[in-house]
C-alpha atoms as a PDB file:
ATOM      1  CA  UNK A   1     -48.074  28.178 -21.532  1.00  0.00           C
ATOM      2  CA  UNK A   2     -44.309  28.230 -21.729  1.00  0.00           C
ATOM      3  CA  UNK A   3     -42.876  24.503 -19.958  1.00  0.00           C
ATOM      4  CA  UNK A   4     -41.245  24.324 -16.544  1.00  0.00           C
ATOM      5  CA  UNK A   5     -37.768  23.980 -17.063  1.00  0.00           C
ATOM      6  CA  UNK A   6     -36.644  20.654 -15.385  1.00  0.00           C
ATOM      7  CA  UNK A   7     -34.535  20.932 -12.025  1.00  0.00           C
ATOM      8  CA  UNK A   8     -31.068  19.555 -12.142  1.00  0.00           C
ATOM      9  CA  UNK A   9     -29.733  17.927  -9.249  1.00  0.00           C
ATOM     10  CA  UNK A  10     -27.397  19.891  -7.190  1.00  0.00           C
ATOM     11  CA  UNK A  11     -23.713  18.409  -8.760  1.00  0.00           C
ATOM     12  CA  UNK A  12     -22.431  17.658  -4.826  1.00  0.00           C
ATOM     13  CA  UNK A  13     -18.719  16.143  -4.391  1.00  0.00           C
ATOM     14  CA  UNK A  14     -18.134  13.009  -6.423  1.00  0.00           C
ATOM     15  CA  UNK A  15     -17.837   9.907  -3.993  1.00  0.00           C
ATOM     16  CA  UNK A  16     -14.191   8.323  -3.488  1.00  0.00           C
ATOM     17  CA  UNK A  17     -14.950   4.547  -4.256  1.00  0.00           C
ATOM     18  CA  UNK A  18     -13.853   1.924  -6.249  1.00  0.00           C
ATOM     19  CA  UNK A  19     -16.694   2.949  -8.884  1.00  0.00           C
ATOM     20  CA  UNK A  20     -15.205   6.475  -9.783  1.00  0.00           C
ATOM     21  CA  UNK A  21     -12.198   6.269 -12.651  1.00  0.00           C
ATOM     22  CA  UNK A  22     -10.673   8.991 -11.993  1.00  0.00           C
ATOM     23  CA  UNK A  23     -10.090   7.567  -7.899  1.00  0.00           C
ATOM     24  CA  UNK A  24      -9.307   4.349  -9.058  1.00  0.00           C
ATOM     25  CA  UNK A  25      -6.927   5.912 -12.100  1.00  0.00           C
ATOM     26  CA  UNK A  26      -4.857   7.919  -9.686  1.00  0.00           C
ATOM     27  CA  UNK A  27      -4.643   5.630  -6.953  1.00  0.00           C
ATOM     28  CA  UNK A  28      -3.236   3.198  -9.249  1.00  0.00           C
ATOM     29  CA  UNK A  29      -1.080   5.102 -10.702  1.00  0.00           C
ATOM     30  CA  UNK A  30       0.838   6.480  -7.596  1.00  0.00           C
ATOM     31  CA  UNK A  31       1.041   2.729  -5.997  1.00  0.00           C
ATOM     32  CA  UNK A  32       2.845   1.877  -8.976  1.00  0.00           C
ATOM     33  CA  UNK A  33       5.072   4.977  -8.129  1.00  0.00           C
ATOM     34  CA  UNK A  34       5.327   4.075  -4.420  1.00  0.00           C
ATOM     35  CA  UNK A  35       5.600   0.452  -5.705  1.00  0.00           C
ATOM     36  CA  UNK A  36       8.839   1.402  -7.865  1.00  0.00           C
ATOM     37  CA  UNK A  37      10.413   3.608  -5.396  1.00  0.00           C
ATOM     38  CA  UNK A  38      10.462   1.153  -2.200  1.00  0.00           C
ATOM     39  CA  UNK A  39      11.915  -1.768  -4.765  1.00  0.00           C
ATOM     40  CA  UNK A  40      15.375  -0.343  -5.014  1.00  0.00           C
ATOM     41  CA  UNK A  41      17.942  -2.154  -2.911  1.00  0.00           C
ATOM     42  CA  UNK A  42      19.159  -0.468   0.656  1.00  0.00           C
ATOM     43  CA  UNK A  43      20.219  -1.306   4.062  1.00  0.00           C
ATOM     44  CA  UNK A  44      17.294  -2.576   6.612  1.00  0.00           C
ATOM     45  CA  UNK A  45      16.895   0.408   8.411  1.00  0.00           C
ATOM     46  CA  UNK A  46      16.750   2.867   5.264  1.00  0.00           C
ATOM     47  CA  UNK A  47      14.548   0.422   3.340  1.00  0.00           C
ATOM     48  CA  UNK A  48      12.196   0.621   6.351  1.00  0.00           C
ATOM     49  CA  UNK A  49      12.326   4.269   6.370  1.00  0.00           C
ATOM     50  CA  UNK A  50      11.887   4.694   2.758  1.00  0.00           C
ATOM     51  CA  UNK A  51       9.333   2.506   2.799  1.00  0.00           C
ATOM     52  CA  UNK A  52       7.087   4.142   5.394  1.00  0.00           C
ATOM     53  CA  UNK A  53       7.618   7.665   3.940  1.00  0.00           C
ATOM     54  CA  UNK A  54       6.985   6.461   0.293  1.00  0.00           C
ATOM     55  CA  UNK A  55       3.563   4.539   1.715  1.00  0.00           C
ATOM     56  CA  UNK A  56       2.671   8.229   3.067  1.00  0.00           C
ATOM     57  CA  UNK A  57       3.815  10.133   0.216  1.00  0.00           C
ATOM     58  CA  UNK A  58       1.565   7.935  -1.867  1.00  0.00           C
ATOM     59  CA  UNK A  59      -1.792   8.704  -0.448  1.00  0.00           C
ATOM     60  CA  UNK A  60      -0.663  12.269  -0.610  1.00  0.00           C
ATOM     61  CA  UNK A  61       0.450  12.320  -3.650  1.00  0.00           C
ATOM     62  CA  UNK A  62      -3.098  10.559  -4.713  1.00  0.00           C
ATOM     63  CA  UNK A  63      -5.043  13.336  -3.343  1.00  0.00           C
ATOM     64  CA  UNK A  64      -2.826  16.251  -4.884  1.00  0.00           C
ATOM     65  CA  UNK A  65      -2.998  14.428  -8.472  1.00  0.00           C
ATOM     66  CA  UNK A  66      -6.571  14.092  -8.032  1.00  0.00           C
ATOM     67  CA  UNK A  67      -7.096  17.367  -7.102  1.00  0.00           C
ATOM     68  CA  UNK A  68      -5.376  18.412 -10.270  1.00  0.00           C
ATOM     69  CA  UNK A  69      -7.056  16.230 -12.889  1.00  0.00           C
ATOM     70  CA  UNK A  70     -10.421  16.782 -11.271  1.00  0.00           C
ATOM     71  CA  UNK A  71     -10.677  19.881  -9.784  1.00  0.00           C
ATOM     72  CA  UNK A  72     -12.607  18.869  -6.736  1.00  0.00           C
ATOM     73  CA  UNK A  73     -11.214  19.559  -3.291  1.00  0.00           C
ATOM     74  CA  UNK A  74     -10.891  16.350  -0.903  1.00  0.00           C
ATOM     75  CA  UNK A  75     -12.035  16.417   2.065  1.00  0.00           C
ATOM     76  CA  UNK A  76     -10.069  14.676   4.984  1.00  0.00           C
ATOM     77  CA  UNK A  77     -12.310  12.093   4.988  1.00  0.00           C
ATOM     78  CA  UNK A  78     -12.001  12.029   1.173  1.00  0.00           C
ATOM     79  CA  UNK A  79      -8.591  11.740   0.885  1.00  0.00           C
ATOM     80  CA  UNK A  80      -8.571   9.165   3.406  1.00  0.00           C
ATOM     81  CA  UNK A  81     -10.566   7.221   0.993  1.00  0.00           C
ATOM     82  CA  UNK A  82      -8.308   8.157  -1.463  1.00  0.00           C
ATOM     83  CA  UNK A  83      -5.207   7.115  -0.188  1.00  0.00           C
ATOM     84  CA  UNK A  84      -6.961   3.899   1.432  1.00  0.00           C
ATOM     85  CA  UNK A  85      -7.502   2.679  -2.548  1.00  0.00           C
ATOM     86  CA  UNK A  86      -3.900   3.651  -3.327  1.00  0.00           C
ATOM     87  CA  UNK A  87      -2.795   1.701  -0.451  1.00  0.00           C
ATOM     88  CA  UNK A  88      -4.934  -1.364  -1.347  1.00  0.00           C
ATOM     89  CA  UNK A  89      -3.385  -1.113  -4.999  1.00  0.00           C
ATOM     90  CA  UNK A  90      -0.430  -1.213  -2.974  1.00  0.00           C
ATOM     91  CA  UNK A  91      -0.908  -4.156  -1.277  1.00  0.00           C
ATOM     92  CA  UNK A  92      -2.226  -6.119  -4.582  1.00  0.00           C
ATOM     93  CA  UNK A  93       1.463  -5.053  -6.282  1.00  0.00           C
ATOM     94  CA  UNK A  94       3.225  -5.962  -3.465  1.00  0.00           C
ATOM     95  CA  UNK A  95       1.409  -9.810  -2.857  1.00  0.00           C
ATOM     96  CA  UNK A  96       2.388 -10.058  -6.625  1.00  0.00           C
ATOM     97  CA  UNK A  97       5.959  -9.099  -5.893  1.00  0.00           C
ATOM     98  CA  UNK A  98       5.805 -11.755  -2.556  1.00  0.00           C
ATOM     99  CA  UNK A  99       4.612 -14.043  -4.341  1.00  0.00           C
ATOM    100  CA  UNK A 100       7.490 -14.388  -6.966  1.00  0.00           C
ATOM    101  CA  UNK A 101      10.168 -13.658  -4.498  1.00  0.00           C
ATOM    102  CA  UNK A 102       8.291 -17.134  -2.226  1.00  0.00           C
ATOM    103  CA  UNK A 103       8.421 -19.149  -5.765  1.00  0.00           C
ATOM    104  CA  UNK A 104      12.038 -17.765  -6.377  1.00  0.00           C
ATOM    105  CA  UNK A 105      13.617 -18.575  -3.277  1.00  0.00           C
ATOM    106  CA  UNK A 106      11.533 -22.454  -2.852  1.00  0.00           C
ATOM    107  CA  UNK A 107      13.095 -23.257  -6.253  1.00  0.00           C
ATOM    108  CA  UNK A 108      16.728 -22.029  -5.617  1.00  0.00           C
ATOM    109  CA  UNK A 109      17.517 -23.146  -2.079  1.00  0.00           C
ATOM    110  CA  UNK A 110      14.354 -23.193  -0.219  1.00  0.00           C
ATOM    111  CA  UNK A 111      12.241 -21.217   2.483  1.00  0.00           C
ATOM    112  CA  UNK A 112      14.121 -22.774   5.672  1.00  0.00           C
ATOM    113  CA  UNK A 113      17.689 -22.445   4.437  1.00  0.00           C
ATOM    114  CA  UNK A 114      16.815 -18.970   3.021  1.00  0.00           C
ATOM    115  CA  UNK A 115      15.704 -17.541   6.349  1.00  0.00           C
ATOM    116  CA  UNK A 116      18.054 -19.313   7.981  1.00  0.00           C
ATOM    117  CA  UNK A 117      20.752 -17.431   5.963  1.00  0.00           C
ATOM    118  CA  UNK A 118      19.222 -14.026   7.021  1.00  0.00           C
ATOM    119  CA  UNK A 119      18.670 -14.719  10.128  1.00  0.00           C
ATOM    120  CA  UNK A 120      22.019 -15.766  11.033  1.00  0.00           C
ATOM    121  CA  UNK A 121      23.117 -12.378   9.118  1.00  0.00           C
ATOM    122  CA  UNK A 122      20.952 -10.245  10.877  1.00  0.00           C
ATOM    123  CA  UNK A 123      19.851 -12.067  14.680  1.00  0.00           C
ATOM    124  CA  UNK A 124      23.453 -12.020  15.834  1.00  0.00           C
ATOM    125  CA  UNK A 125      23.305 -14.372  19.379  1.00  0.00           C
ATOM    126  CA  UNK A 126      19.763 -15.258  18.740  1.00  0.00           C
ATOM    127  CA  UNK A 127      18.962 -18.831  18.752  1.00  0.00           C
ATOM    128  CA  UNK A 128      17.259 -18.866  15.496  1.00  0.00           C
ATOM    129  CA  UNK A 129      16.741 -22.840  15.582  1.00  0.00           C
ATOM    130  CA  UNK A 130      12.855 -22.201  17.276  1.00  0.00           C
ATOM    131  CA  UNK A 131      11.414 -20.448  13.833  1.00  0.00           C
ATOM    132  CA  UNK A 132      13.259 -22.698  11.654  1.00  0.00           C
ATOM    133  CA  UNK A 133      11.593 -25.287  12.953  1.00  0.00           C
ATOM    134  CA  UNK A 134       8.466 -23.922  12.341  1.00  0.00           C
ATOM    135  CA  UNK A 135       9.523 -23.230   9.055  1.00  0.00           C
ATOM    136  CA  UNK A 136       9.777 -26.684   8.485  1.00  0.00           C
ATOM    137  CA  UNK A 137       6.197 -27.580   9.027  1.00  0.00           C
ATOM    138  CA  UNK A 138       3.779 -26.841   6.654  1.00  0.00           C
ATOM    139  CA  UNK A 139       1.374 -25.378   8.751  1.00  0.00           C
ATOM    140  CA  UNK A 140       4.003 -22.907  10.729  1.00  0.00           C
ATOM    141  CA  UNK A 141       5.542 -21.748   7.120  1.00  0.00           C
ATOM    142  CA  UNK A 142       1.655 -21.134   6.002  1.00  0.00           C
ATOM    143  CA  UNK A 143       0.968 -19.578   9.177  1.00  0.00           C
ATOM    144  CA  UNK A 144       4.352 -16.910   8.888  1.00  0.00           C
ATOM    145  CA  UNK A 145       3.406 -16.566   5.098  1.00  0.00           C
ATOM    146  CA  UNK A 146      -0.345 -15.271   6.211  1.00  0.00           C
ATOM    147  CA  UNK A 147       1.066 -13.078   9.181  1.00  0.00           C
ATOM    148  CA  UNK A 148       3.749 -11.556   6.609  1.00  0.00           C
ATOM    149  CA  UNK A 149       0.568 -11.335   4.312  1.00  0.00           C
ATOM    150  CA  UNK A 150      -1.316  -9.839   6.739  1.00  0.00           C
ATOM    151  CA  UNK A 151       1.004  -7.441   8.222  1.00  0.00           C
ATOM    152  CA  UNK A 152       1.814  -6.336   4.524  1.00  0.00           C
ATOM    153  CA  UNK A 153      -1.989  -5.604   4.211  1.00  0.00           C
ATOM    154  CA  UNK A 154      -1.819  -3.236   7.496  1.00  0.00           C
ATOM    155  CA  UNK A 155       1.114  -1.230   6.613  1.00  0.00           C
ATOM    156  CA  UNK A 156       0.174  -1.125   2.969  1.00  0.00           C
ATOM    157  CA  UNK A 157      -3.755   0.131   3.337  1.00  0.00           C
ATOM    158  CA  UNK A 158      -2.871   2.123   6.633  1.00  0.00           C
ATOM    159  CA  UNK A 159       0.565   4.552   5.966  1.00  0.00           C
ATOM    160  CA  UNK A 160      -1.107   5.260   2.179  1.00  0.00           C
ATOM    161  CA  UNK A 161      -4.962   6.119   4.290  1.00  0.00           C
ATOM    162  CA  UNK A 162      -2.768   8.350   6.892  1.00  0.00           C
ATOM    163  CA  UNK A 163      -1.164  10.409   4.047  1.00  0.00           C
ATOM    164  CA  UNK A 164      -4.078  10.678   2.233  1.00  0.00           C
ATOM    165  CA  UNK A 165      -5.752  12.118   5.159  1.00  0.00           C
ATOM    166  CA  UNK A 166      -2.770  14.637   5.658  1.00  0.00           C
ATOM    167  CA  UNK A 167      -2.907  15.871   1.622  1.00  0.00           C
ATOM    168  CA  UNK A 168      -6.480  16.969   2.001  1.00  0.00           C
ATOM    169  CA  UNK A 169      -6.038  18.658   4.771  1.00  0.00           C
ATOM    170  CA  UNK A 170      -2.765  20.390   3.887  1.00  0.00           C
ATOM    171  CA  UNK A 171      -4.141  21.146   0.199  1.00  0.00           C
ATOM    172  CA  UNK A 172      -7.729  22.030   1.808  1.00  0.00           C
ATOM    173  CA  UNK A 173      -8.690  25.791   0.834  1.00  0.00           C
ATOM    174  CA  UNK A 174     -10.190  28.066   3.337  1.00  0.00           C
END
């Protein structure tokens, strides 16, 4: 009697996680881009700008390239994932980035005087002699260091998730 042929699982969409290369390849790769496009030099206000549409254009980006190289549609939720890694690889390149700029500036002239500098430049009226002195103290500069960490993390994970979100549902086919 001729053999059953064996049953081969239904190939469903490939999950968006840290454990699938090809997620993990192109999310890397486009927070390197993003990474390299927000690092040029601008005014505040542009670099802000830039910054938030480069974020966005990242996770979208992600989801278009991964599209490409794997030929699998995203869903929304999927490309939220999607952009979510890229924003986390984000995040890790810009702590690295922080972290060098922090050692820079504490060998050359120091945190306080630094901020001090910039703040005068920037905070035009404003008293600025309340965060220096929590500058001074190594528990307020720890605690501004973790809230700039922290706030990095947000905008970082978050813009990249939200444009991630928006490729798979602009590139989604009907």
């Amino acid at each position: 009697p001729p053999e059953p042929e064996a049953l081969e699982p239904a190939k469903g969409p490939v999950a968006i996680n840290f454990h699938n290369r090809a997620a993990v390849r192109v999310g890397l790769l486009t927070a390197a881009i993003a990474s390299l496009l927000i690092s040029f030099p601008m005014p505040t206000l542009v670099n802000l700008i830039w910054m938030f549409v480069s974020f966005i254009g990242a996770g979208f980006f992600a989801v278009y390239l991964y599209s490409r190289r794997t030929g699998d549609q995203l869903t929304v939720h999927g490309g939220a994932r999607l952009g979510w890694i890229t924003g986390v690889f984000c995040f890790v390149i810009a702590t690295i980035f922080f972290t060098i700029v922090v050692i820079s500036v504490s060998l050359r002239e120091g945190l306080t005087e630094f901020h001090r500098k910039q703040l005068e430049s920037q905070a035009a009226g404003v008293d600025v002699n309340k965060f220096l002195h929590v500058l001074q103290s190594p528990a307020g500069l720890a605690a501004i260091l973790l809230f700039s960490l922290l706030v990095l993390f947000v905008f970082s994970t978050l813009l990249p998730l939200i444009g991630g979100a928006m490729g798979a549902k602009v590139l989604e086919k009907d």
